[in-house]
N, C-alpha and C. Protein backbone atom coordinates (compact mmCIF):
# COMPACT_ATOMS: atom_id res chain seq x y z
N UNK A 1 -3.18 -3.49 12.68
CA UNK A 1 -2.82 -4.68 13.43
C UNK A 1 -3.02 -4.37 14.91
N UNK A 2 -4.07 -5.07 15.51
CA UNK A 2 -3.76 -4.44 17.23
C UNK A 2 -3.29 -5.76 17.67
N UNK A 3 -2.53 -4.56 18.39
CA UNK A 3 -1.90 -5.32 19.42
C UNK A 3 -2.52 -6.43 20.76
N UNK A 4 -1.72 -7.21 21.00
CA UNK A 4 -2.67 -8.22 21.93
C UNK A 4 -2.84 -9.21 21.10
N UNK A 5 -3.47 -9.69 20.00
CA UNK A 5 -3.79 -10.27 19.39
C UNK A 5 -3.17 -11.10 18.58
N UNK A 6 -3.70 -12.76 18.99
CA UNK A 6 -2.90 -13.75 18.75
C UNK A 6 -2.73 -14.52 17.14
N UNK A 7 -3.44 -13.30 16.41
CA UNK A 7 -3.80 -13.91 14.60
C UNK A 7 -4.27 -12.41 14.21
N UNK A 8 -4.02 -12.20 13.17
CA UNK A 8 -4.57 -11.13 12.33
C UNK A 8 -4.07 -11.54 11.16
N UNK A 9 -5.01 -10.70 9.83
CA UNK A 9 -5.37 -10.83 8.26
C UNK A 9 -4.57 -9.91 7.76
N UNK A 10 -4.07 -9.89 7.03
CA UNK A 10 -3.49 -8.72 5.96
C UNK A 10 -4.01 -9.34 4.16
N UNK A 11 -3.74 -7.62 3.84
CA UNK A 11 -4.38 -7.98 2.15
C UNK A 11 -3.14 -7.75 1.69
N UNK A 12 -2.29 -8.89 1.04
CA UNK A 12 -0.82 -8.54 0.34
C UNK A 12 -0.66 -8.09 -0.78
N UNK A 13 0.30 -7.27 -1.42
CA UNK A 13 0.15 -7.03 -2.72
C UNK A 13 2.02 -7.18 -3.12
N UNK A 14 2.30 -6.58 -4.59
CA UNK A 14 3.89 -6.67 -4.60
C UNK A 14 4.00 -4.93 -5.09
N UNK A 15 4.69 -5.00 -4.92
CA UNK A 15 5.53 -3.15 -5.23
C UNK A 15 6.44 -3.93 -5.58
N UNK A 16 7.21 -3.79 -6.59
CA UNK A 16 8.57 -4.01 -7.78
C UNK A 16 8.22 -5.64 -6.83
N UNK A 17 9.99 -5.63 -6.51
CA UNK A 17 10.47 -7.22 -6.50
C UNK A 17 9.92 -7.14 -5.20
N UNK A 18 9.00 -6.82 -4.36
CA UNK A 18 8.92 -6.90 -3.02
C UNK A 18 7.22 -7.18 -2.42
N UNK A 19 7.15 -8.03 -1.44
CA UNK A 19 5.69 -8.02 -0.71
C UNK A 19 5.24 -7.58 -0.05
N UNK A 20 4.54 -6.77 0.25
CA UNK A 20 3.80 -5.91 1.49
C UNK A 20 2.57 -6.57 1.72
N UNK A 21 2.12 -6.18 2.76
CA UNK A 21 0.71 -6.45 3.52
C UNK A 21 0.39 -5.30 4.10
N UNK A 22 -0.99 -5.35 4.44
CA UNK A 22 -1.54 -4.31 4.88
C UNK A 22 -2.89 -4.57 6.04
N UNK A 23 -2.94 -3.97 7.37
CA UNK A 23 -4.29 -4.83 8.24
C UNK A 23 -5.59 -4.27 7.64
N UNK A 24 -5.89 -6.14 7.10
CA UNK A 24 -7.19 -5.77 6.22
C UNK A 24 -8.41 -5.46 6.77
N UNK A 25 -8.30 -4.40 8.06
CA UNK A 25 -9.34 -3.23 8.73
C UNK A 25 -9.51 -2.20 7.86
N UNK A 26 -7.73 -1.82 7.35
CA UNK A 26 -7.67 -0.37 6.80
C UNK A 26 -8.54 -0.51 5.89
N UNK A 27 -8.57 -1.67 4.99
CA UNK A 27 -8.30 -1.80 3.32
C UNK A 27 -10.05 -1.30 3.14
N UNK A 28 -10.66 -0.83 2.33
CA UNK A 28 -11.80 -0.63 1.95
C UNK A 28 -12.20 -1.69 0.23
N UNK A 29 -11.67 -1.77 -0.03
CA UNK A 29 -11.73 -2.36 -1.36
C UNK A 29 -10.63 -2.39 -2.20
N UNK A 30 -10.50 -3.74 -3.48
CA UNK A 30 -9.53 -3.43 -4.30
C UNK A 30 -10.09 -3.16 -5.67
N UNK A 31 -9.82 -2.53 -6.57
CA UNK A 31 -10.06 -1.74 -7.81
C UNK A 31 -8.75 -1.81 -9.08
N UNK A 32 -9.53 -2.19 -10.09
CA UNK A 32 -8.24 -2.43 -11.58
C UNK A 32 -8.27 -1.36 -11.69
N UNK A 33 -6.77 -0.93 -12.27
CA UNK A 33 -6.77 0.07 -13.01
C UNK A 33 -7.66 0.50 -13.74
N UNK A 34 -7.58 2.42 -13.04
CA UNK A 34 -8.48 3.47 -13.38
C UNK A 34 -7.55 4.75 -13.96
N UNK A 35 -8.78 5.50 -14.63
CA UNK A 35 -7.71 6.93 -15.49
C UNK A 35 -7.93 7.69 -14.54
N UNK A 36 -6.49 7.93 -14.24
CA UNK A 36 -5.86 9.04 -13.29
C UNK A 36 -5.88 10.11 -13.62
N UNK A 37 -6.69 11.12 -13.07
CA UNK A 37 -6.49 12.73 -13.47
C UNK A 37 -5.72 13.49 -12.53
N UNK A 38 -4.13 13.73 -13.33
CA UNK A 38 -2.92 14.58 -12.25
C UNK A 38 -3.53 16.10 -11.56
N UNK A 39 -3.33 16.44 -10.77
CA UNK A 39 -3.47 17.60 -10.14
C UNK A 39 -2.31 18.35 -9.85
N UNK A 40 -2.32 19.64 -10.48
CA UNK A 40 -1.08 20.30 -10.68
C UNK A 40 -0.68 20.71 -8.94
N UNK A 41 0.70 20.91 -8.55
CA UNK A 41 1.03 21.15 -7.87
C UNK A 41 1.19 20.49 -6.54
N UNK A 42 0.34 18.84 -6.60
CA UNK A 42 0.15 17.84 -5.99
C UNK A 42 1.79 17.39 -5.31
N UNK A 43 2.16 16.85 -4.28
CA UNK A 43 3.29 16.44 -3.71
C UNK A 43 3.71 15.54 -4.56
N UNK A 44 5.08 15.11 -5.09
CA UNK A 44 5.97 14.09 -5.39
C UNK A 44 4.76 13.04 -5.85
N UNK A 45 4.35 12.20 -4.80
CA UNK A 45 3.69 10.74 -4.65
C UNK A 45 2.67 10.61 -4.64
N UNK A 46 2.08 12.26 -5.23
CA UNK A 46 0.22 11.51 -5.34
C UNK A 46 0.30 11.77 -7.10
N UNK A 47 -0.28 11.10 -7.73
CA UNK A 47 -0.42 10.30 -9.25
C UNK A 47 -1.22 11.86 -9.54
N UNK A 48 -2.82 11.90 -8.68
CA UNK A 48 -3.78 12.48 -9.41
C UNK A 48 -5.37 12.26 -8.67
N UNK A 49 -6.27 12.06 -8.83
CA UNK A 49 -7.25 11.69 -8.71
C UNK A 49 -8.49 10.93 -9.77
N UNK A 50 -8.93 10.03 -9.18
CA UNK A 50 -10.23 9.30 -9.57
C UNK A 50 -11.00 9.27 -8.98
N UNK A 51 -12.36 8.50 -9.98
CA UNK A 51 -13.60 8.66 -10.19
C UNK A 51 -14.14 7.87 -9.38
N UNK A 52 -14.80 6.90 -8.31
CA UNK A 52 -14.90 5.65 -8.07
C UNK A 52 -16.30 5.99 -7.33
N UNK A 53 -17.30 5.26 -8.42
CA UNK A 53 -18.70 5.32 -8.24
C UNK A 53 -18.93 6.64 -7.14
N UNK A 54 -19.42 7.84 -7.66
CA UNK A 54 -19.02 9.40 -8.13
C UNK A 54 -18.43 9.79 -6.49
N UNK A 55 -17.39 9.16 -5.62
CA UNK A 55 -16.65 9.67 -4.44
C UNK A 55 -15.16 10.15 -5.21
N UNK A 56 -14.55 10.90 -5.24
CA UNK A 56 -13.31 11.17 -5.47
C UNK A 56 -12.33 10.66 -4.90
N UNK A 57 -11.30 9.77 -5.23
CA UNK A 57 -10.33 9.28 -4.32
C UNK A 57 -9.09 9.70 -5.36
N UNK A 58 -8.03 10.32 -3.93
CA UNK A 58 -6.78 10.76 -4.10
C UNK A 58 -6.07 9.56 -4.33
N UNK A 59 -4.93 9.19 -5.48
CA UNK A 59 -4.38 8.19 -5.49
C UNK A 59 -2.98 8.31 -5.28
N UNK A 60 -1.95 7.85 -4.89
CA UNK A 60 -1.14 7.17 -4.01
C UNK A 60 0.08 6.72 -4.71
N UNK A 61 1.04 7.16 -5.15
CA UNK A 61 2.27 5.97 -5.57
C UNK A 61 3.18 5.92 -4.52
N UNK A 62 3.42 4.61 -4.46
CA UNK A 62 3.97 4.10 -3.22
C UNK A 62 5.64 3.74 -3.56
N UNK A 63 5.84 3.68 -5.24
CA UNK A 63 6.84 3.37 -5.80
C UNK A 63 7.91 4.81 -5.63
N UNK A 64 6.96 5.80 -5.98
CA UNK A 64 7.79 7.43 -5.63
C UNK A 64 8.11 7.94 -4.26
N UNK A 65 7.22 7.59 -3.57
CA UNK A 65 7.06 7.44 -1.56
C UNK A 65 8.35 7.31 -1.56
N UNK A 66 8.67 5.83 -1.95
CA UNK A 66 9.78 5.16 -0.90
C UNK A 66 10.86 4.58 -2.02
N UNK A 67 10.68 5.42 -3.12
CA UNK A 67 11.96 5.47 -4.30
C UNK A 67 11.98 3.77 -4.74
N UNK A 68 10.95 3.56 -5.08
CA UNK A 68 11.25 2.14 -5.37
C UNK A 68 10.98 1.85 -6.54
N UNK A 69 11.40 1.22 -7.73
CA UNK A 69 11.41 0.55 -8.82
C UNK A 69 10.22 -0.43 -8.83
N UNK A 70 9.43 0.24 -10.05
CA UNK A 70 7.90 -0.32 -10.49
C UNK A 70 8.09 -1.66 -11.28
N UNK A 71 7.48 -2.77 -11.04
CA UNK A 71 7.71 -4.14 -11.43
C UNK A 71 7.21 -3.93 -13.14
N UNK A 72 8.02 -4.66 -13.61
CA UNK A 72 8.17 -5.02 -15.00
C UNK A 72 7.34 -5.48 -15.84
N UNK A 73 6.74 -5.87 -16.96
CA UNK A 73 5.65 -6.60 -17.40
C UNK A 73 7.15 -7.76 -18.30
N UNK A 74 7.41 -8.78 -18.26
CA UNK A 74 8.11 -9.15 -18.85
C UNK A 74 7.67 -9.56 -20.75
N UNK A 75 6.59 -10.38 -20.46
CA UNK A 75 6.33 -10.47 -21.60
C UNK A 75 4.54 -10.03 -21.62
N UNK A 76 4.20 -11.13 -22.68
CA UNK A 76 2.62 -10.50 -23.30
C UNK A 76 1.62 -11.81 -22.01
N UNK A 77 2.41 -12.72 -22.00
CA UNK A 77 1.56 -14.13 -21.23
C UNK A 77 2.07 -13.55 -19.27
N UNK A 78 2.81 -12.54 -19.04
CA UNK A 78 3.10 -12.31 -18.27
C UNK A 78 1.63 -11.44 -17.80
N UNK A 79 1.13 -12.25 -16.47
CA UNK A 79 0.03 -11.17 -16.08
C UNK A 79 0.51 -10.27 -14.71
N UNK A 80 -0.16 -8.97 -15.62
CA UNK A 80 0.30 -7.70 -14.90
C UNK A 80 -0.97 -7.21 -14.00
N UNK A 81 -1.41 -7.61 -13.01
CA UNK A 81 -2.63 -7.34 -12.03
C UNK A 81 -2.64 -6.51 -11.60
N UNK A 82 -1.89 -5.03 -11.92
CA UNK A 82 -1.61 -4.22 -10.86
C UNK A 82 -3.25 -3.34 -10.48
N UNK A 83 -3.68 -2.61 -10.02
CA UNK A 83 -4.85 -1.82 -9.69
C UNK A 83 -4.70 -1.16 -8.47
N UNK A 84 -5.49 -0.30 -7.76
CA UNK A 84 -5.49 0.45 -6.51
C UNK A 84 -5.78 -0.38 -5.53
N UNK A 85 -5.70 -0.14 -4.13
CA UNK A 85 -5.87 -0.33 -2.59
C UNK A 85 -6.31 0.61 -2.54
N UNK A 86 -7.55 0.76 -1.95
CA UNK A 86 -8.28 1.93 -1.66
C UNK A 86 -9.09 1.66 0.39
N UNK A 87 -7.68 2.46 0.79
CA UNK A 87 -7.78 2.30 2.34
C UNK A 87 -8.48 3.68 2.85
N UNK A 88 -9.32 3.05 3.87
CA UNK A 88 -9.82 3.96 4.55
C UNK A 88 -9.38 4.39 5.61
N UNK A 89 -8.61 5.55 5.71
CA UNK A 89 -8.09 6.05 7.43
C UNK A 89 -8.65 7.23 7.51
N UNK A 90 -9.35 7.14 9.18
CA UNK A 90 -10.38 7.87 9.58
C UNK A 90 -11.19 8.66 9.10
N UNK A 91 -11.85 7.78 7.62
CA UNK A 91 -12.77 8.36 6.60
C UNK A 91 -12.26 9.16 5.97
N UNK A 92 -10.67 9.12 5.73
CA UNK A 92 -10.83 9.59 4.46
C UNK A 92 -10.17 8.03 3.26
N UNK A 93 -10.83 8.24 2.35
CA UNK A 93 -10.39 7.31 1.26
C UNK A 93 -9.19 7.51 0.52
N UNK A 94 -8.03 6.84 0.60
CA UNK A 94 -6.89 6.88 -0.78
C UNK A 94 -6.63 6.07 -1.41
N UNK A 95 -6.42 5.84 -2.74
CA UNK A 95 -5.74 4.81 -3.42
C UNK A 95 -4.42 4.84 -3.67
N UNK A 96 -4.02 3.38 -3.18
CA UNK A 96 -2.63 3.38 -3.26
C UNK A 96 -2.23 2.40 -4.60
N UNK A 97 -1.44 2.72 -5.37
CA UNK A 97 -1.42 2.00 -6.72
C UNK A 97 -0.24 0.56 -6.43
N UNK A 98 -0.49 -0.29 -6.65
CA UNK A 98 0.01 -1.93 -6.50
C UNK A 98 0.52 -2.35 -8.03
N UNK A 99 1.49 -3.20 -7.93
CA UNK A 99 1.44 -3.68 -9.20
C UNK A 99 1.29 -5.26 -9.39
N UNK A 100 0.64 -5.59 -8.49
CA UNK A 100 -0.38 -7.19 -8.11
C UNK A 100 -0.39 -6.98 -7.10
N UNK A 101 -1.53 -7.62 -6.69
CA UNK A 101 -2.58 -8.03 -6.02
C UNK A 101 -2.00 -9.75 -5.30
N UNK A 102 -1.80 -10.29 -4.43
CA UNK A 102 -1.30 -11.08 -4.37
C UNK A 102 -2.86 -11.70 -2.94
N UNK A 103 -2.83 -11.80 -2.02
CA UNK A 103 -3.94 -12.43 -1.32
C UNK A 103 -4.07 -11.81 -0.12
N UNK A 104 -5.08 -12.78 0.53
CA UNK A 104 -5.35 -12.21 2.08
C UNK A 104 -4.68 -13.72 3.14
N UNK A 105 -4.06 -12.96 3.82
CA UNK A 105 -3.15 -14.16 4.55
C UNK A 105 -3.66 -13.98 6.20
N UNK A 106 -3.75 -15.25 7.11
CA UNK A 106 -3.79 -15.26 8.31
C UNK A 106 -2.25 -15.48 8.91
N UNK A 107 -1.81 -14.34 9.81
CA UNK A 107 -0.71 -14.19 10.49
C UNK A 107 -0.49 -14.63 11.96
N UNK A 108 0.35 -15.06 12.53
CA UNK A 108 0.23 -15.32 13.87
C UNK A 108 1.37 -13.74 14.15
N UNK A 109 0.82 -13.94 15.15
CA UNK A 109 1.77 -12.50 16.12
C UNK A 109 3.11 -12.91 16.54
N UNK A 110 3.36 -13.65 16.93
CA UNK A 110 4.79 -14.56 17.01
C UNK A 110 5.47 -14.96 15.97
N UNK A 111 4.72 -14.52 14.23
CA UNK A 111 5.73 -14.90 13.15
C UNK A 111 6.23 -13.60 12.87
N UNK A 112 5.76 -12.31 13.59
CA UNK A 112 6.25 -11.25 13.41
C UNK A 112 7.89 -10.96 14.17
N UNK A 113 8.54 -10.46 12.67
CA UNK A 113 10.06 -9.84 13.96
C UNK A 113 9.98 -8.74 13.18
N UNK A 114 10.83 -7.63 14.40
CA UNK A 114 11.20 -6.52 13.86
C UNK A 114 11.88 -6.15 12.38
N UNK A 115 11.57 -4.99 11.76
CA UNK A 115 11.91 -4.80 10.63
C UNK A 115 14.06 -4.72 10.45
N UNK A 116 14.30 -5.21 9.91
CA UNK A 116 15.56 -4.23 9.77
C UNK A 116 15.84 -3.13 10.01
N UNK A 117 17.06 -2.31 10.11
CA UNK A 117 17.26 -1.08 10.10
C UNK A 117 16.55 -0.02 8.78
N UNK A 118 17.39 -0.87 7.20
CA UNK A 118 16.69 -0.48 6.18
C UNK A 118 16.49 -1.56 5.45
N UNK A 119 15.04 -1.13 5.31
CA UNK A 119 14.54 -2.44 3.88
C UNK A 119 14.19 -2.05 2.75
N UNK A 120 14.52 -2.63 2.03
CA UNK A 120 14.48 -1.79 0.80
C UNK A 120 14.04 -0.63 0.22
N UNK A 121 15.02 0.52 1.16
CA UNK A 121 14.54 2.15 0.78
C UNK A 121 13.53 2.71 1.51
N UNK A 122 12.58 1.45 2.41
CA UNK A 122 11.58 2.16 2.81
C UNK A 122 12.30 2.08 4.47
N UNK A 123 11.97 3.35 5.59
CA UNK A 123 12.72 3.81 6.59
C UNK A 123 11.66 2.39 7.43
N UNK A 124 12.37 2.22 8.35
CA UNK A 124 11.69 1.43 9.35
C UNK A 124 10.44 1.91 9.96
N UNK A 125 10.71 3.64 9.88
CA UNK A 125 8.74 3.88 10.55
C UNK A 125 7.84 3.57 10.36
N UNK A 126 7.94 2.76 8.61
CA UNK A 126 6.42 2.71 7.95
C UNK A 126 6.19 1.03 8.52
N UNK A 127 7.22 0.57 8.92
CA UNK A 127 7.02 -0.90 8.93
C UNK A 127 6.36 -1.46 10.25
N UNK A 128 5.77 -2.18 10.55
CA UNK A 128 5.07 -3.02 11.60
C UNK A 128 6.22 -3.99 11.62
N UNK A 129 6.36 -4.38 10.62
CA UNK A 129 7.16 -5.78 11.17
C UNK A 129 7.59 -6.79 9.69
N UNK A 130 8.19 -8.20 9.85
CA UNK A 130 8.49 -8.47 8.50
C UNK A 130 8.11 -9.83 8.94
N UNK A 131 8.09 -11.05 7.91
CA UNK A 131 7.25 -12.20 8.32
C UNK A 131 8.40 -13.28 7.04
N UNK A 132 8.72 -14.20 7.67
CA UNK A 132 9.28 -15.03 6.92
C UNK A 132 8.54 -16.03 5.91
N UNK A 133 8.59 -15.71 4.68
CA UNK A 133 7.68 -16.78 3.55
C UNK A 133 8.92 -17.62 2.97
N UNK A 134 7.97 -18.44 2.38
CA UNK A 134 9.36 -19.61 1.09
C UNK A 134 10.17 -18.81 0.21
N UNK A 135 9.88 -17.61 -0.54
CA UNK A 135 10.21 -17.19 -1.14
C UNK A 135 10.78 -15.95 -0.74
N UNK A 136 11.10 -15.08 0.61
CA UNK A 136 11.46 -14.47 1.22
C UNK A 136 10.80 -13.85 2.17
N UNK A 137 10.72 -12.24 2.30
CA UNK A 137 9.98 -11.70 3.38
C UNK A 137 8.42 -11.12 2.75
N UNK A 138 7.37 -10.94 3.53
CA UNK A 138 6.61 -10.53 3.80
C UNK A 138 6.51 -9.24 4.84
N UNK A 139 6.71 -8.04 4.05
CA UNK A 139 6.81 -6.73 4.35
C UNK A 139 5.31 -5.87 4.62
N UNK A 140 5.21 -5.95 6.40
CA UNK A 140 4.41 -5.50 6.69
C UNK A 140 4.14 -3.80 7.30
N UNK A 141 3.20 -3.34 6.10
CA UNK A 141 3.03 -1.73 6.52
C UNK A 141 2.72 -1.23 7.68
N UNK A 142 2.52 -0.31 8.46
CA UNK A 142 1.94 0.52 9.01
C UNK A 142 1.65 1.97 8.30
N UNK A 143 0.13 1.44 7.51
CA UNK A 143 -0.49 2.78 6.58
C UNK A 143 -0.38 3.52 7.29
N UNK A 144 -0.91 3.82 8.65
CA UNK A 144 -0.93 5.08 9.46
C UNK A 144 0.23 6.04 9.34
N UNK A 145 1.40 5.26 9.59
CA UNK A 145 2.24 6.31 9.59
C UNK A 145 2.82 6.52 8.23
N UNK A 146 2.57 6.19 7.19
CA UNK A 146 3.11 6.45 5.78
C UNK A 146 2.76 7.89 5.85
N UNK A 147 1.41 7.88 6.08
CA UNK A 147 0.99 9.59 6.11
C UNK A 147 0.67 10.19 7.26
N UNK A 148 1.53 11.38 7.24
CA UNK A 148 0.99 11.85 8.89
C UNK A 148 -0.13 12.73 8.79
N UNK A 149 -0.33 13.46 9.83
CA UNK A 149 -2.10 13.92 9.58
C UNK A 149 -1.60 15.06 8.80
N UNK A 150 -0.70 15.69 8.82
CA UNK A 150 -0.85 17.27 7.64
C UNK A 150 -0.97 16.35 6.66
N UNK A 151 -0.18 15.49 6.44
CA UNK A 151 -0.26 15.04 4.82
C UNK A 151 -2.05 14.81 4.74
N UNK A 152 -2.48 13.80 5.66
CA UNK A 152 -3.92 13.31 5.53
C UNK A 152 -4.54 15.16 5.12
N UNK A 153 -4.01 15.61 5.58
CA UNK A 153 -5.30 17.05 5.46
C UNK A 153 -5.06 17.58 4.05
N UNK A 154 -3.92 17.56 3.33
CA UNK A 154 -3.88 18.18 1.88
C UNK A 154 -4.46 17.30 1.43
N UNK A 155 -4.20 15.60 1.47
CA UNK A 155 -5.00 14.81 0.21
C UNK A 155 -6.64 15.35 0.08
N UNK A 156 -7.00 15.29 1.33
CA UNK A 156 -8.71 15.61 2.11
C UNK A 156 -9.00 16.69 0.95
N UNK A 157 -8.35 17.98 0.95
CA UNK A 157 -7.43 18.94 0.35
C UNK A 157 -8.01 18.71 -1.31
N UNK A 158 -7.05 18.18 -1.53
CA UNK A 158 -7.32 17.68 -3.18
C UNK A 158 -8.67 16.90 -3.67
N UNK A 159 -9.58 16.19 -2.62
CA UNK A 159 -10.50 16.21 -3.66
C UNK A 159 -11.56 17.48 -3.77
């Protein structure tokens, strides 16, 4: 999201009961679920790695990150969209695992207010900001700082 700027895009998705966005600069593409190959000794929150047309991308749970409860499939007519976010920060590629896919939204900069203290489990550093919808908030990331650069250098690391 830069700053200055009187509109910007985000690509939204849901993690459990909740909406995030993301500035769709980072985003490189979205991808259905793929077979995850774990890597032993990998931190807490990375799944494993995949295959994605033959580049290796480190994948991402965002549900273990920030201790959050993975959304439900309720029934069989219930559609479960979940698949990767596969963001690019400063060339390197990660997938972050979603459990829908929800859209790409135009934001004004003035619908942004500060995050809470805590929002649901996740610390205020990761947040840019939160955005009022009909149905509640619109929880906006700051990918950058989810991972700081040591972290960026082990994923780099793992493939």
């Amino acid at each position: 999201m830069a700053v200055g700027e009187s509109q910007f895009q985000l690509v939204t998705f849901e993690l459990g009961e909740e909406l995030y966005g993301v500035d769709i600069m980072d985003v490189k593409e979205i991808v259905k679920l793929q077979l995850v190959r774990p890597i032993p000794n990998a931190p807490y929150y990375v799944e494993g790695i995949f295959n994605l047309r033959s580049e290796i991308i480190p994948v991402i749970n965002l549900h273990k990150r920030f201790h959050l409860k993975a959304r439900e499939k309720v029934d069989d007519e219930d559609e479960f969209e979940g698949g990767f976010i596969i963001i690019n920060m400063d060339g390197t590629k990660i997938g972050i695992i979603i459990d829908k896919i929800a859209r790409v939204v135009q934001i004004k900069s003035d619908e942004v207010k500060p995050p809470p203290q805590m929002l649901t489990g996740i610390g205020t550093e990761y947040i840019n900001g939160v955005v009022r919808q009909e149905n509640g908030y619109l929880i906006i990331l700051d990918i950058r700082r989810v991972f700081n650069s040591s972290e960026l250098k082990k994923l780099v690391g793992i493939q």
